[in-house]
Protein backbone atom coordinates (compact mmCIF):
# COMPACT_ATOMS: atom_id res chain seq x y z
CA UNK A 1 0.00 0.00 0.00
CA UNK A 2 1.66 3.12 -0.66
CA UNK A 3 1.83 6.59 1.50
CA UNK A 4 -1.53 8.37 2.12
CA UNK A 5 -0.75 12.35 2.74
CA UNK A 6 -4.82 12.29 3.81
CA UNK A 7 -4.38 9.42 6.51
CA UNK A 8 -0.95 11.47 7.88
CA UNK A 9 -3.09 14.15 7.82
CA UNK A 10 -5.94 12.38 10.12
CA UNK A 11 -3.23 11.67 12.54
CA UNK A 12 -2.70 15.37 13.26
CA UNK A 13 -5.89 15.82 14.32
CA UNK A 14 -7.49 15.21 18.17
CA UNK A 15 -10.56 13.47 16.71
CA UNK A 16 -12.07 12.32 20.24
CA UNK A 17 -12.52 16.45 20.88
CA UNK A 18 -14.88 17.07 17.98
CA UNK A 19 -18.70 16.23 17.59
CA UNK A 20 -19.72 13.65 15.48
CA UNK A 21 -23.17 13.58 13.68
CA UNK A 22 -23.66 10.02 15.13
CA UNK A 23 -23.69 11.45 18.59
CA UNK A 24 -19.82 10.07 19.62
CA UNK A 25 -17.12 11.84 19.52
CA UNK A 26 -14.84 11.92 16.19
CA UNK A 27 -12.52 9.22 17.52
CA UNK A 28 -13.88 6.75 14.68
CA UNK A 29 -13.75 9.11 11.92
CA UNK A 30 -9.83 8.18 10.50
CA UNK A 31 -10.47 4.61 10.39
CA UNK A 32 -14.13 5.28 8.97
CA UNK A 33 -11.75 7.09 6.32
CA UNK A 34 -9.29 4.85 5.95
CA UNK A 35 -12.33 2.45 5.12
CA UNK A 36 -13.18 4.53 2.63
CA UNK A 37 -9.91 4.83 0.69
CA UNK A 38 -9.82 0.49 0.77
CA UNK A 39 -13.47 0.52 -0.21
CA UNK A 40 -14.50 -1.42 -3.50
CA UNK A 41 -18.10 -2.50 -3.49
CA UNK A 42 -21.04 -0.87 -2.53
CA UNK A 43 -21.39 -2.47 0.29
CA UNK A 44 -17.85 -1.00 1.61
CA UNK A 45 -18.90 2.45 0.18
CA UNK A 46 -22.09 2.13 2.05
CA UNK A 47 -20.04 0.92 5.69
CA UNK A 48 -17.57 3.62 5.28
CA UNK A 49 -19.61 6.79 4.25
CA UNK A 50 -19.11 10.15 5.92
CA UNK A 51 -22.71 11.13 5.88
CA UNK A 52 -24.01 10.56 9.48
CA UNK A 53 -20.76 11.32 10.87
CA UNK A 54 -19.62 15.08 9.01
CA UNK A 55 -23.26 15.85 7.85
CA UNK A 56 -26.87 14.50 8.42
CA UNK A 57 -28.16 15.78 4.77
CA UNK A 58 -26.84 19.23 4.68
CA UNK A 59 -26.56 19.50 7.97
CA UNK A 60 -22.94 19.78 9.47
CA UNK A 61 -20.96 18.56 12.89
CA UNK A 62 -17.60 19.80 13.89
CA UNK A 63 -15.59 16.97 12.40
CA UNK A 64 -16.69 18.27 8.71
CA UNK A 65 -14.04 21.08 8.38
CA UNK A 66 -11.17 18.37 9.77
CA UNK A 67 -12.44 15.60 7.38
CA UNK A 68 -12.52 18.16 4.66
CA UNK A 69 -8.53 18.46 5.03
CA UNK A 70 -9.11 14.82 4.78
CA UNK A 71 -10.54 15.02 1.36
CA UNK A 72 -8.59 17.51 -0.42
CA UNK A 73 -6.01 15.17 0.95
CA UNK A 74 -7.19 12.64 -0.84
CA UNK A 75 -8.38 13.79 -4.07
CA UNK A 76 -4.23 14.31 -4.68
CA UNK A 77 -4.23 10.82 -4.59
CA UNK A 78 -3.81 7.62 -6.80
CA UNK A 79 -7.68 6.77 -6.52
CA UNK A 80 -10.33 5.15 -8.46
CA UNK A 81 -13.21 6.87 -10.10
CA UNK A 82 -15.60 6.01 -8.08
CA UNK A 83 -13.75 7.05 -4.68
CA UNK A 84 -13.27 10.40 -6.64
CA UNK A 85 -16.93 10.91 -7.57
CA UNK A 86 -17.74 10.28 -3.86
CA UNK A 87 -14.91 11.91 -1.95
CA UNK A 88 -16.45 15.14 -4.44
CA UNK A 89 -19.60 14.69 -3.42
CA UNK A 90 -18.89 14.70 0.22
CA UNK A 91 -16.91 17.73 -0.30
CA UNK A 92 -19.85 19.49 -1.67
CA UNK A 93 -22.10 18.46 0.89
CA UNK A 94 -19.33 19.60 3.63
CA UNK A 95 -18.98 23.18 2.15
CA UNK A 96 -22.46 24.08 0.95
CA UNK A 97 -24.10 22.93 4.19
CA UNK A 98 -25.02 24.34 6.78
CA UNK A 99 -24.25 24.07 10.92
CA UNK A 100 -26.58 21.95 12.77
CA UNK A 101 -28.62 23.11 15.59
CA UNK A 102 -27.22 21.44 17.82
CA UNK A 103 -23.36 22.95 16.76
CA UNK A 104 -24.93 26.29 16.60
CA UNK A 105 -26.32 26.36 20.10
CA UNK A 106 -22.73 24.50 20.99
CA UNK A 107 -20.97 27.68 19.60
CA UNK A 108 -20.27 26.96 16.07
CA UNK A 109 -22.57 29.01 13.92
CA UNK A 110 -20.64 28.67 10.42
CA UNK A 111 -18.73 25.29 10.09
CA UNK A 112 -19.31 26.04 6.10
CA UNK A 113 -16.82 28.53 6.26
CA UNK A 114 -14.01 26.46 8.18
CA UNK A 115 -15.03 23.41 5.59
CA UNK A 116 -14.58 26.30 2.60
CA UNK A 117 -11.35 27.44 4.14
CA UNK A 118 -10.03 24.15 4.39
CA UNK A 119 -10.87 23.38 0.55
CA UNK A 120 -9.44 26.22 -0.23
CA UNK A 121 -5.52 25.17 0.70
CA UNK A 122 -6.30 22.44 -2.31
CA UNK A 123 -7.79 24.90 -5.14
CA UNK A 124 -5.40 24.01 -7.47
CA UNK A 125 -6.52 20.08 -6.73
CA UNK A 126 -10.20 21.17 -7.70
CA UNK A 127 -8.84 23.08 -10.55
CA UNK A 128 -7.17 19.81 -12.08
CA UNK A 129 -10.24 17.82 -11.17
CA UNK A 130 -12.56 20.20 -12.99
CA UNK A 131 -10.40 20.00 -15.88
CA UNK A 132 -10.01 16.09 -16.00
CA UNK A 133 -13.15 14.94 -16.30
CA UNK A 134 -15.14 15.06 -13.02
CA UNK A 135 -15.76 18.48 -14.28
CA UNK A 136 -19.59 18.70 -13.32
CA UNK A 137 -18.79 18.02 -9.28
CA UNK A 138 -15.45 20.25 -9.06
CA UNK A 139 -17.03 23.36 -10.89
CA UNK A 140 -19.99 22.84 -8.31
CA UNK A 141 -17.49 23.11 -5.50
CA UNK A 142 -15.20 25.54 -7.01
CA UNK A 143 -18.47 27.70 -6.98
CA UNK A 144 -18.98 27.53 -3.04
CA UNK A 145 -14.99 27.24 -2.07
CA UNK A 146 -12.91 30.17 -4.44
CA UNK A 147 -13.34 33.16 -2.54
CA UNK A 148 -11.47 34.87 -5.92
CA UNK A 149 -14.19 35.21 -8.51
CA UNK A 150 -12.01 36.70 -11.10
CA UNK A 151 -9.95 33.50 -10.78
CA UNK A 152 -13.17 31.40 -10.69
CA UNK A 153 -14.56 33.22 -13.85
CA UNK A 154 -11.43 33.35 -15.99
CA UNK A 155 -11.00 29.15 -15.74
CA UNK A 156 -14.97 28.42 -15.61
CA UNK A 157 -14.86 30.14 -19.28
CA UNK A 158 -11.36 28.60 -20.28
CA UNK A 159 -12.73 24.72 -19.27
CA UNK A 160 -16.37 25.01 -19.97
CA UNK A 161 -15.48 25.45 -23.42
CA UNK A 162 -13.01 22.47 -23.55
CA UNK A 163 -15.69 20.40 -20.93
CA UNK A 164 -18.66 21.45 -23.68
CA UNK A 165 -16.28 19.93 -26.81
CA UNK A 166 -15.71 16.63 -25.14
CA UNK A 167 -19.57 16.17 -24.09
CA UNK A 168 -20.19 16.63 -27.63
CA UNK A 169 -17.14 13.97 -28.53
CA UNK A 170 -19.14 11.81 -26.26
CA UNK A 171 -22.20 11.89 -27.56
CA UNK A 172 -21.48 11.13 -31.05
């Protein structure tokens, strides 16, 4: 197995002092991740999911912003497709939610914006993933993360162009 920089970066973190969405502490969460990066059927996928744990539908618990470092961890990894769709789609559901009640009336009104900054010290990761195929999901989170929209606009019309051409490649 080689070197994950996302499961070093777990180990930084004091998981068993963050709220979890299943009502423990975060203590599980870098072996629920590690899960994730082994995972190969659904079933695995389904065992080792982050929803329930960072969010509850849009709905987010302190261990989202850490498990966000997690992901743009992982997306500059050697991973299969499907791990990439999914670790994308958690992403999105980490920084385009919203705190939970229960995280707002513990003190932490916005854990969007600590998910967003955290996605933010990967941009250029989300950059290469919009323009390498997954371009759909990244643009989607580029939208909610890149705090510079003159950035944001001058690459969104650069690769929707290219993104548009090899749709139509595909369909023909």
């Amino acid at each position: 197995m080689s070197i994950r920089p996302s499961l070093i970066q777990a180990e930084r973190i004091d998981w068993a002092s963050l709220r979890c969405g299943c009502g423990k502490t975060g203590a599980h969460i870098p072996e629920t991740f590690a899960n994730l990066l082994e995972a190969r059927t659904p079933r695995e996928f389904a065992e080792s999911s982050l929803e329930g744990h960072a969010y509850i539908q849009s709905l987010l618990f302190e261990v989202a912003a850490p498990v966000t470092s997690l992901i743009m961890a992982a997306l500059s990894e050697d991973l299969s497709d499907t791990l990439r769709v999914k670790l994308l789609a958690y992403l999105i559901s980490c920084v385009g939610g919203e705190s939970h009640w229960t995280e707002v009336d513990a003190g932490a009104p916005e854990i969007e914006v600590d998910c967003q900054i955290a996605a933010r010290e990967g941009i250029w990761q989300l950059y290469q993933e919009y323009a390498t195929g997954r371009a759909d999901m990244a643009r989607i989170a580029l939208e909610l993360v890149d705090n510079d929209p003159d950035r944001f606009a001058h690459f969104d019309a650069k690769l929707i162009v290219r993104f548009d051409k090899r749709m139509k490649r595909v369909r023909h």
